[in-house]
N, C-alpha and C. Protein backbone atom coordinates (compact mmCIF):
# COMPACT_ATOMS: atom_id res chain seq x y z
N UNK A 1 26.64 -36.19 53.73
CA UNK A 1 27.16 -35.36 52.66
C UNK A 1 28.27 -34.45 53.22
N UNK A 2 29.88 -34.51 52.38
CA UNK A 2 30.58 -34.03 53.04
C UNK A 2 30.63 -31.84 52.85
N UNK A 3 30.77 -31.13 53.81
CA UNK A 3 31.00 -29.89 53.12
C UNK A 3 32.16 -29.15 53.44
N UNK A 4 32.17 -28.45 52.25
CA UNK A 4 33.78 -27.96 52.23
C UNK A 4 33.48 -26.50 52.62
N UNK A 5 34.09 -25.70 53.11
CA UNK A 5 34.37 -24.28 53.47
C UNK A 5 35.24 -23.74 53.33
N UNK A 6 35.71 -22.59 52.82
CA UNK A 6 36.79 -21.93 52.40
C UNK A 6 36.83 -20.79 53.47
N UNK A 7 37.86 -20.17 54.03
CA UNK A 7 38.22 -18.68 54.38
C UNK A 7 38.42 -17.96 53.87
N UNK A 8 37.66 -17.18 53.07
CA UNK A 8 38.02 -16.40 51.95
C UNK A 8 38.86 -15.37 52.51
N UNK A 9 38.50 -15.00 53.36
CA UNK A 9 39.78 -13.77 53.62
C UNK A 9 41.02 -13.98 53.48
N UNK A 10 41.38 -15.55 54.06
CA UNK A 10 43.24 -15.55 53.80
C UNK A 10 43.14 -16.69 52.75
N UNK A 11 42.41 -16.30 51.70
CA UNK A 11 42.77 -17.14 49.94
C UNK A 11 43.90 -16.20 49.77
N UNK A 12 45.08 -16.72 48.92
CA UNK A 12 45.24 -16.22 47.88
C UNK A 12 44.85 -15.93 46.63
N UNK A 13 43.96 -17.27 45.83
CA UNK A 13 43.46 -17.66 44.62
C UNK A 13 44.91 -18.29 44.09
N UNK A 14 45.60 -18.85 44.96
CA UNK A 14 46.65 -19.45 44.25
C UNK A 14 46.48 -20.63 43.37
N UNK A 15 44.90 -21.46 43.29
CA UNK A 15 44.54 -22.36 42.69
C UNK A 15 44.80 -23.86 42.04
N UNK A 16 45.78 -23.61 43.25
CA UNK A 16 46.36 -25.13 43.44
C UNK A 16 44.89 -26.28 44.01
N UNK A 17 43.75 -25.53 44.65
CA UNK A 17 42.58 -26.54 45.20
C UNK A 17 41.53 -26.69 43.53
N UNK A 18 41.67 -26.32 42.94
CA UNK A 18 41.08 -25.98 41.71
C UNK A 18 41.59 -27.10 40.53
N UNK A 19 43.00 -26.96 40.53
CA UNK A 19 43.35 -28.13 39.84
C UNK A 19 43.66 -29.89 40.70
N UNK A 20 43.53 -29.65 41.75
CA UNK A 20 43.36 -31.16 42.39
C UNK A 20 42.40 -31.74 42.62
N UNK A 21 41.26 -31.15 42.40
CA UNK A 21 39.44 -31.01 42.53
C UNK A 21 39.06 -32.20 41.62
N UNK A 22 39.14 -33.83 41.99
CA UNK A 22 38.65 -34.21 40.95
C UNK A 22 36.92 -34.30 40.25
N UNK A 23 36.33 -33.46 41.25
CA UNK A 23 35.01 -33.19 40.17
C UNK A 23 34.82 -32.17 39.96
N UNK A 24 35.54 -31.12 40.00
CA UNK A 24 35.81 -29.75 38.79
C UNK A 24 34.52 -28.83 39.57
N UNK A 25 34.63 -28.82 40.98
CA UNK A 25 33.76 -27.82 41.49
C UNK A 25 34.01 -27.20 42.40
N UNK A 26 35.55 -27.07 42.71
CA UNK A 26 36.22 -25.27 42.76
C UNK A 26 36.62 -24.39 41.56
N UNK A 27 36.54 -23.22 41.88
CA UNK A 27 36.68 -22.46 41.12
C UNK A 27 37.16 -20.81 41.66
N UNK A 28 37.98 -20.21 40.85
CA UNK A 28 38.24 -18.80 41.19
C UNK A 28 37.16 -17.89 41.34
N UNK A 29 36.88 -17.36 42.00
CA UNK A 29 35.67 -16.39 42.42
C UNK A 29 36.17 -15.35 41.47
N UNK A 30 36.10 -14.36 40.22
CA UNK A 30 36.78 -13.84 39.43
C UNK A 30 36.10 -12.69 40.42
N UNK A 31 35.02 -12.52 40.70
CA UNK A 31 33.67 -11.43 40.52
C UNK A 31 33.82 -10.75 42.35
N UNK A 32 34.85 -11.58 43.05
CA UNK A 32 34.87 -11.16 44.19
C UNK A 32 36.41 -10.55 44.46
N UNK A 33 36.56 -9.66 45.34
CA UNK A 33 37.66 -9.24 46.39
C UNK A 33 37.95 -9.32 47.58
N UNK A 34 38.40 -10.14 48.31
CA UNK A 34 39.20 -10.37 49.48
C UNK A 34 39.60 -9.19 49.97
N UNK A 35 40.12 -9.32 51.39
CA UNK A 35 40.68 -7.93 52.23
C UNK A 35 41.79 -7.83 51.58
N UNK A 36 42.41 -9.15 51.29
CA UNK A 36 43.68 -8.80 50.70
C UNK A 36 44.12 -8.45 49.42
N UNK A 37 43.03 -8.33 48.66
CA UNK A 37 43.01 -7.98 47.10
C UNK A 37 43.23 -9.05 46.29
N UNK A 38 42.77 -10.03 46.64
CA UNK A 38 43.15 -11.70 46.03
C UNK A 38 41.82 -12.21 45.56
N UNK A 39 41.74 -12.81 44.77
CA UNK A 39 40.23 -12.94 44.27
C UNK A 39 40.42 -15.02 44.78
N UNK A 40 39.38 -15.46 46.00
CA UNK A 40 39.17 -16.06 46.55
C UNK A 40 38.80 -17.66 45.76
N UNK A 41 39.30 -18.25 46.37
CA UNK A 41 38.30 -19.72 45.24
C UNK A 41 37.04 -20.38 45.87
N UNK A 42 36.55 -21.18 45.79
CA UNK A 42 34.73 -21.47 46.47
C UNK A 42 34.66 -22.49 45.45
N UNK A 43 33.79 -23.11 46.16
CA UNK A 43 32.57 -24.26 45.47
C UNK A 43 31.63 -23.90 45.14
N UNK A 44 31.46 -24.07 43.64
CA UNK A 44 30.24 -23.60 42.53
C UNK A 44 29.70 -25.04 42.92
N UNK A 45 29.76 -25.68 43.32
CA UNK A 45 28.34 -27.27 43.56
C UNK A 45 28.66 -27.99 44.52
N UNK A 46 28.36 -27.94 45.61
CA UNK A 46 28.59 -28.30 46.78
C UNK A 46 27.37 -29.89 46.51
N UNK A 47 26.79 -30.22 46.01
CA UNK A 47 26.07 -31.68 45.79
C UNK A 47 27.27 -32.65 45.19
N UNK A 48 28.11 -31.80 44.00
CA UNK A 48 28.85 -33.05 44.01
C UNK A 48 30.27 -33.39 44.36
N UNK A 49 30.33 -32.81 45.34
CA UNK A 49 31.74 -32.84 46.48
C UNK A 49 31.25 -34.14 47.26
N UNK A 50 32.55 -34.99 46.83
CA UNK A 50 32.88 -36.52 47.71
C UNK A 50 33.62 -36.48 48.38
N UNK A 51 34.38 -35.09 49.26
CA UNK A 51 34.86 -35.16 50.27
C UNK A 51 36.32 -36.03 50.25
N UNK A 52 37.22 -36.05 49.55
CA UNK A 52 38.29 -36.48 49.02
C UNK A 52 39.42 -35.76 50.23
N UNK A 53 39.02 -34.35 50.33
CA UNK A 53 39.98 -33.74 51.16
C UNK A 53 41.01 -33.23 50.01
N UNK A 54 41.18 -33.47 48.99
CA UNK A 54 42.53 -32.84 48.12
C UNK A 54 42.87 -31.36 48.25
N UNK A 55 41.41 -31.00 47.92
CA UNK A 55 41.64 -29.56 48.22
C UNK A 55 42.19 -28.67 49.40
N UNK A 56 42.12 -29.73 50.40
CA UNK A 56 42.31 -28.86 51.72
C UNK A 56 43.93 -28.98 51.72
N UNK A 57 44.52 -30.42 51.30
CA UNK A 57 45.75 -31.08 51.82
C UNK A 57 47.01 -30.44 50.99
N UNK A 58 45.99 -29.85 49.79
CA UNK A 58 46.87 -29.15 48.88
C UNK A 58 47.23 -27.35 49.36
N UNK A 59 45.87 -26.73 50.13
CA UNK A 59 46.26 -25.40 50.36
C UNK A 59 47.45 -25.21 50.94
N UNK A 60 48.03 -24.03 50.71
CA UNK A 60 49.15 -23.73 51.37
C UNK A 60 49.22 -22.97 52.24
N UNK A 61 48.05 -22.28 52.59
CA UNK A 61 47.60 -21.39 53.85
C UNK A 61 46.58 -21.83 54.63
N UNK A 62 45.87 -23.11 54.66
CA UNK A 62 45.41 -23.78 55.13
C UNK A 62 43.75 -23.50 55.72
N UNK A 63 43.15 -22.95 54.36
CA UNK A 63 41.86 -21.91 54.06
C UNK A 63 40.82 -22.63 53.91
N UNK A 64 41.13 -24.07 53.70
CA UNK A 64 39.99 -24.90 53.63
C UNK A 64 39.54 -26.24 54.60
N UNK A 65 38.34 -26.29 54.97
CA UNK A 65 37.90 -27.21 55.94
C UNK A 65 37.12 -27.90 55.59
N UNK A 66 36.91 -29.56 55.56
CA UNK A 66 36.24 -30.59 55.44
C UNK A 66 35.22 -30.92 56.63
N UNK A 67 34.16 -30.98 56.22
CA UNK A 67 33.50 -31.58 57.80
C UNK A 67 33.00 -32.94 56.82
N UNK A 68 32.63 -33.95 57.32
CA UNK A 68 31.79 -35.36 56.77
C UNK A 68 30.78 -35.23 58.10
């Protein structure tokens, strides 16, 4: 089972991993704050992540990590 990890500290919430997500399980953390005042994105269901990698290949600060 693959898992994804985010760095929330250097998110922007720019949410470019959110719309390339093809099973719709990133999402903007609305409810959280970052050091940097950026509200972070995360995986609300880590069961149905297939490990595609989109999300990572798409960040632009390079906040997200795949392990398989």
């Amino acid at each position: 089972m693959p898992k994804v990890s985010f760095r929330q500290d250097r998110c922007k919430g720019c949410g470019l991993c959110v719309s390339v997500c093809p099973k719709k399980i990133i999402a903007i953390d609305s409810a959280v704050l970052n050091d940097k005042g950026y509200h972070p994105a995360g995986v609300i269901d880590m069961d149905k992540c297939i490990g595609c990698a989109f999300c990572a290949t798409m960040c632009p600060d390079c906040v997200i990590s795949i392990e398989k």
